[in-house]
Protein backbone atom coordinates (compact mmCIF):
# COMPACT_ATOMS: atom_id res chain seq x y z
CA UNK A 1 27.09 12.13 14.18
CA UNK A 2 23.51 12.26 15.07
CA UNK A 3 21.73 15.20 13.75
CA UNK A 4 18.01 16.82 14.79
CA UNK A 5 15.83 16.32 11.93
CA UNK A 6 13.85 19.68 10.92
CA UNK A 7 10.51 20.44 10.06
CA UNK A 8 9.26 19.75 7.01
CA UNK A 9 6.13 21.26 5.60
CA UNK A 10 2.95 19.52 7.56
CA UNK A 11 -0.77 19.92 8.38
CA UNK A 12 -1.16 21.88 11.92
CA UNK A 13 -3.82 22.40 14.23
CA UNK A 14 -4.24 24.39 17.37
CA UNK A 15 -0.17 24.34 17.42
CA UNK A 16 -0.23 20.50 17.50
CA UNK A 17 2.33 19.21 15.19
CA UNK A 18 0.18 17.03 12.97
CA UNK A 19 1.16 14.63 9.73
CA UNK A 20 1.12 15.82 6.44
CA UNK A 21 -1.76 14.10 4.73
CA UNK A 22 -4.10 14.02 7.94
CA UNK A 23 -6.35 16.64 7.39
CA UNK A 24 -8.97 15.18 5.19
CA UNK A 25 -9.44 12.74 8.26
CA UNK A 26 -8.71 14.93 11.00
CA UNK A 27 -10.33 17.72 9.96
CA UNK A 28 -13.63 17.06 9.85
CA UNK A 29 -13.93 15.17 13.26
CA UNK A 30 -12.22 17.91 15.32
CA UNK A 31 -14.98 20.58 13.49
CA UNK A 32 -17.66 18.35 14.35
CA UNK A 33 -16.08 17.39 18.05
CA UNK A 34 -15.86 21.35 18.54
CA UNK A 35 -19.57 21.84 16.73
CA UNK A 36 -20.78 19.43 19.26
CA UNK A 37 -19.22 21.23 22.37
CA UNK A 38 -20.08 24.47 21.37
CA UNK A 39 -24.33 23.14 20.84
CA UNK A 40 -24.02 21.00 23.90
CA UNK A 41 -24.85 23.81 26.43
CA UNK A 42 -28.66 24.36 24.74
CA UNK A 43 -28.90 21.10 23.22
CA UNK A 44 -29.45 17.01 25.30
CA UNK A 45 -28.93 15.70 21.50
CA UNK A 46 -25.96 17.46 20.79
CA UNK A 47 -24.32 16.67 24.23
CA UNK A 48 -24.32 13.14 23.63
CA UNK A 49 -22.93 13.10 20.49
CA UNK A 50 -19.98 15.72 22.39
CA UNK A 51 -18.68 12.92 24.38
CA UNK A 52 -17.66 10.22 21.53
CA UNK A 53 -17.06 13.25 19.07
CA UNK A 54 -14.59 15.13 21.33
CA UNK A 55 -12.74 11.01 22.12
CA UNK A 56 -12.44 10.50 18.83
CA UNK A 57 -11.21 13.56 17.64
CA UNK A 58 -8.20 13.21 20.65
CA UNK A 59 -7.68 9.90 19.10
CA UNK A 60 -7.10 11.40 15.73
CA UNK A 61 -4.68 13.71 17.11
CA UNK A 62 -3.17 10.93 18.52
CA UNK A 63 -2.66 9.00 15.86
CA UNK A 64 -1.81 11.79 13.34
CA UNK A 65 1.79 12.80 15.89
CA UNK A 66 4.70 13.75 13.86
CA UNK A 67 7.07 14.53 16.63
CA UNK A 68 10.82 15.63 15.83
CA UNK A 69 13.16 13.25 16.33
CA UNK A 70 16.86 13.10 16.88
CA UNK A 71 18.22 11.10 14.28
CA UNK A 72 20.61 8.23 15.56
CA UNK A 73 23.82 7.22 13.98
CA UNK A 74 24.29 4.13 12.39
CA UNK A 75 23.92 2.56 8.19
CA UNK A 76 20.52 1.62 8.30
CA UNK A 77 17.71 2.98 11.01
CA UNK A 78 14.20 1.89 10.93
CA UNK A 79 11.96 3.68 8.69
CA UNK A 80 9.01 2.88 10.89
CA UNK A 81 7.61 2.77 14.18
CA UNK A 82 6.26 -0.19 15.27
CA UNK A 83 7.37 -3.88 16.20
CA UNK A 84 9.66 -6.22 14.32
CA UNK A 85 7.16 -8.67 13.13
CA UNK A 86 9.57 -10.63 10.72
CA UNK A 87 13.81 -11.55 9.61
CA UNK A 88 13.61 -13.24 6.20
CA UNK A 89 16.40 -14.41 4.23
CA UNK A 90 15.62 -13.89 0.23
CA UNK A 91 16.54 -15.50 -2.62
CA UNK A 92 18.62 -13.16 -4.16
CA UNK A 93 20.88 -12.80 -1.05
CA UNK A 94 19.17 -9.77 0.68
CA UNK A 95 16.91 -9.45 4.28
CA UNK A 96 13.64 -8.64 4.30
CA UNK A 97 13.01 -6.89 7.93
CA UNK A 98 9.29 -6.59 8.53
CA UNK A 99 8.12 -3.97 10.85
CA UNK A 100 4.35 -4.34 11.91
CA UNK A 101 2.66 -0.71 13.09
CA UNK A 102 -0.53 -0.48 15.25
CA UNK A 103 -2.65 2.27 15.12
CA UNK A 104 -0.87 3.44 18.25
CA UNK A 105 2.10 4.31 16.53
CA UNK A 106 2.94 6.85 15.20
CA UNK A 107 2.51 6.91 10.89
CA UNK A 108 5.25 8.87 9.32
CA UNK A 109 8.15 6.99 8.12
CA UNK A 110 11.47 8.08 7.48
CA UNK A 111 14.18 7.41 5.19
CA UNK A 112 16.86 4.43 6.60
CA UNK A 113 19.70 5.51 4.73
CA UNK A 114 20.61 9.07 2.82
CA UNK A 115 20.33 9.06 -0.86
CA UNK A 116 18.56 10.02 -3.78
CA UNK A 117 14.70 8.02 -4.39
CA UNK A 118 15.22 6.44 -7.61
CA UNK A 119 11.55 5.37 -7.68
CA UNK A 120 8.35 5.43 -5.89
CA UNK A 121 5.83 2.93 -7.20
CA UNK A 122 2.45 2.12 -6.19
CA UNK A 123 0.68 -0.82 -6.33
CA UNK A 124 -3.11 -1.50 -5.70
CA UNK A 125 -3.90 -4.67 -4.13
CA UNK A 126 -6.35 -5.79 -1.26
CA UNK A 127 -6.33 -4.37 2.23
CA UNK A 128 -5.74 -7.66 4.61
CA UNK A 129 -4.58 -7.15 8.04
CA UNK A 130 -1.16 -6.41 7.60
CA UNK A 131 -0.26 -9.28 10.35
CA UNK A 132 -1.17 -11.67 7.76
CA UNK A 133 1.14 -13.47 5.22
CA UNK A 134 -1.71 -12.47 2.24
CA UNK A 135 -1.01 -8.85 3.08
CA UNK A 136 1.85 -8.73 0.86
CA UNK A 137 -0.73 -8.30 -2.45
CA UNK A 138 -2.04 -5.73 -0.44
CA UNK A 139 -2.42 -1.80 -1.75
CA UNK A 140 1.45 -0.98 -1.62
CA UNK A 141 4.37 1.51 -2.13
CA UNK A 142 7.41 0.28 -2.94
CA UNK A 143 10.30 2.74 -2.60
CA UNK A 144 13.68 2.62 -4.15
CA UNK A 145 16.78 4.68 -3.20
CA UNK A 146 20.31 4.86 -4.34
CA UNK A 147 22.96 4.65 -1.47
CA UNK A 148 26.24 4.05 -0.13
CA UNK A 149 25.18 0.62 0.46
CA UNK A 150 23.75 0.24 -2.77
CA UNK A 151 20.35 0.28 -3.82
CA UNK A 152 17.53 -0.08 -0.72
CA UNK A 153 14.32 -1.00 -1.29
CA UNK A 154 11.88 0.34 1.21
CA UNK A 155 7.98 -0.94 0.79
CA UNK A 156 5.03 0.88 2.92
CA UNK A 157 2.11 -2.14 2.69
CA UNK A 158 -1.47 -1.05 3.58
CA UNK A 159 -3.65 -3.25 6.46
CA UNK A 160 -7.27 -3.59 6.97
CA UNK A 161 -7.80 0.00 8.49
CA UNK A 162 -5.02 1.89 6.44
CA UNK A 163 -6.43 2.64 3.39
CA UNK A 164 -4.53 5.16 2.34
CA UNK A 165 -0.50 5.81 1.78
CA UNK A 166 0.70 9.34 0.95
CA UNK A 167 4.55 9.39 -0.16
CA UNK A 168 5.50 12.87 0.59
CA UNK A 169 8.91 13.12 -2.01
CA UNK A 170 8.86 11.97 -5.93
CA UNK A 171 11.54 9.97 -7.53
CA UNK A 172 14.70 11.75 -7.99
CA UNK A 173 14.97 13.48 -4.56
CA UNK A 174 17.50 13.53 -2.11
CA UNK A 175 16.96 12.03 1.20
CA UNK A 176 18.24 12.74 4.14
CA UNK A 177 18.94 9.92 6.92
CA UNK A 178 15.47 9.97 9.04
CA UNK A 179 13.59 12.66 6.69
CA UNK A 180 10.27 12.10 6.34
CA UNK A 181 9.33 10.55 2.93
CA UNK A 182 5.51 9.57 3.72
CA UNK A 183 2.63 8.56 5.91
CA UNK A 184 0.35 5.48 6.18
CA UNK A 185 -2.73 6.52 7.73
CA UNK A 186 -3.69 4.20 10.77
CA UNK A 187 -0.65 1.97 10.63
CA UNK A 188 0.23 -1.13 9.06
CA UNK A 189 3.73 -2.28 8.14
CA UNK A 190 6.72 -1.49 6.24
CA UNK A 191 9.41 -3.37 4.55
CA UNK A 192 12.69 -3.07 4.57
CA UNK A 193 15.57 -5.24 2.55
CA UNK A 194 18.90 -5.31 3.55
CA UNK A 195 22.17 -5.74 0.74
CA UNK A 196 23.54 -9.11 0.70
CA UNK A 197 26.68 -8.81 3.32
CA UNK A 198 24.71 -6.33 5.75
CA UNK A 199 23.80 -8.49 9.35
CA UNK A 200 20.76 -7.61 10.85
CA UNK A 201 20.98 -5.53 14.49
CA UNK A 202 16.85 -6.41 15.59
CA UNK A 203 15.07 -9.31 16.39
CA UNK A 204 11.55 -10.34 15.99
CA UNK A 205 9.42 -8.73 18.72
CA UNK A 206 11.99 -6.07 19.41
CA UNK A 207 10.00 -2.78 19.20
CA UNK A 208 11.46 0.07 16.79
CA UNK A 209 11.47 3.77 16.66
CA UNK A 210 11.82 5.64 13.50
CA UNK A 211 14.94 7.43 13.12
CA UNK A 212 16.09 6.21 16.17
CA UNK A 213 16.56 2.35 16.05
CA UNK A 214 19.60 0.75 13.96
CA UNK A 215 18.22 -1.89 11.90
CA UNK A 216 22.04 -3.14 10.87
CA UNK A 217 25.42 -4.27 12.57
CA UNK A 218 28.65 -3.06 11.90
């Protein structure tokens, strides 16, 4: 049965439901937006810094969403938001599903399946754009979690812009179906590898919704 997914604990701001792990960006560009407005009355210099302060902070809000999200039934949902940039077979009988995110989308991902996290790694690497094949020895965060299905690994891959990932839970948590478990800041992609047996439900272009889109097929 589909089930609303509830708040967990997150950055706010003027009542706008923000990501956890936004504030050290967002913070200081909506203070100086609102600096700006606030000086721009009495001051030619500080009204033309208003106008791309006060756009960028909207964009930051933007970008920083964490709406709620009613959580879809099915095995596997998407952990990400975003577009379905890649279906690869791999060697040891699993599918990779790559899901490319823009800095449109929105950043929190959620958990595909419920279980407990059996590890959160991360990796550094590089910070190619995540649209390229190198971007898989990019800065990474590879995420393990034991399931029904088995173990699912789960890896949030920085891009050219995102240069930061902030896992939310530690290793021995459990998950919820579409809880949030962590946030790339400004995008970039996440993996996802299906058990051997399990038939993919997307197809490459196909845009996805965490939480919401079924990544397998009965």
């Amino acid at each position: 049965m589909p089930h609303s997914q509830t708040s967990a604990p997150r950055d706010s701001l003027a009542g706008v439901r923000i990501a956890r792990g936004a504030s050290p960006w967002l913070l200081p560009t909506v203070a100086t937006a609102a600096l700006s407005l606030v000086r721009a009355r009495k001051s030619g210099a500080a009204k033309a810094v208003a106008v791309p302060a006060t756009a960028l902070a909207a964009g930051m809000l933007w970008f920083f969403r964490d709406p709620e999200r009613e959580i879809a039934p099915g095995r596997v949902i998407s952990p990400a938001d975003g577009v379905v940039q890649s279906i690869m077979p791999w060697k040891d009988g699993r599918t990779r599903v790559a899901i490319f995110m823009s800095p449109l989308n929105v950043h929190v991902n959620r958990a595909p399946l419920s279980g407990t996290v059996t590890s959160v790694e991360h990796i550094p690497g590089g910070f190619v754009p995540a649209f390229n094949k190198e971007s898989e020895n990019n800065e990474r965060v590879v995420w393990h979690f034991d399931t029904e299905l088995g173990d699912i690994e789960m890896i949030q891959i920085a891009g050219a812009v995102a240069r930061r990932i902030v896992p939310y839970i530690p290793q021995g948590t459990k998950v919820e179906q579409g809880e949030r478990i962590g946030l790339i800041r400004f995008g970039s992609r996440v993996d996802i590898y299906l058990p051997e047996g399990v038939e993919v439900d997307v197809e490459v272009g196909q845009k996805t919704v965490a939480g919401v889109t079924r990544i397998d097929r009965d």
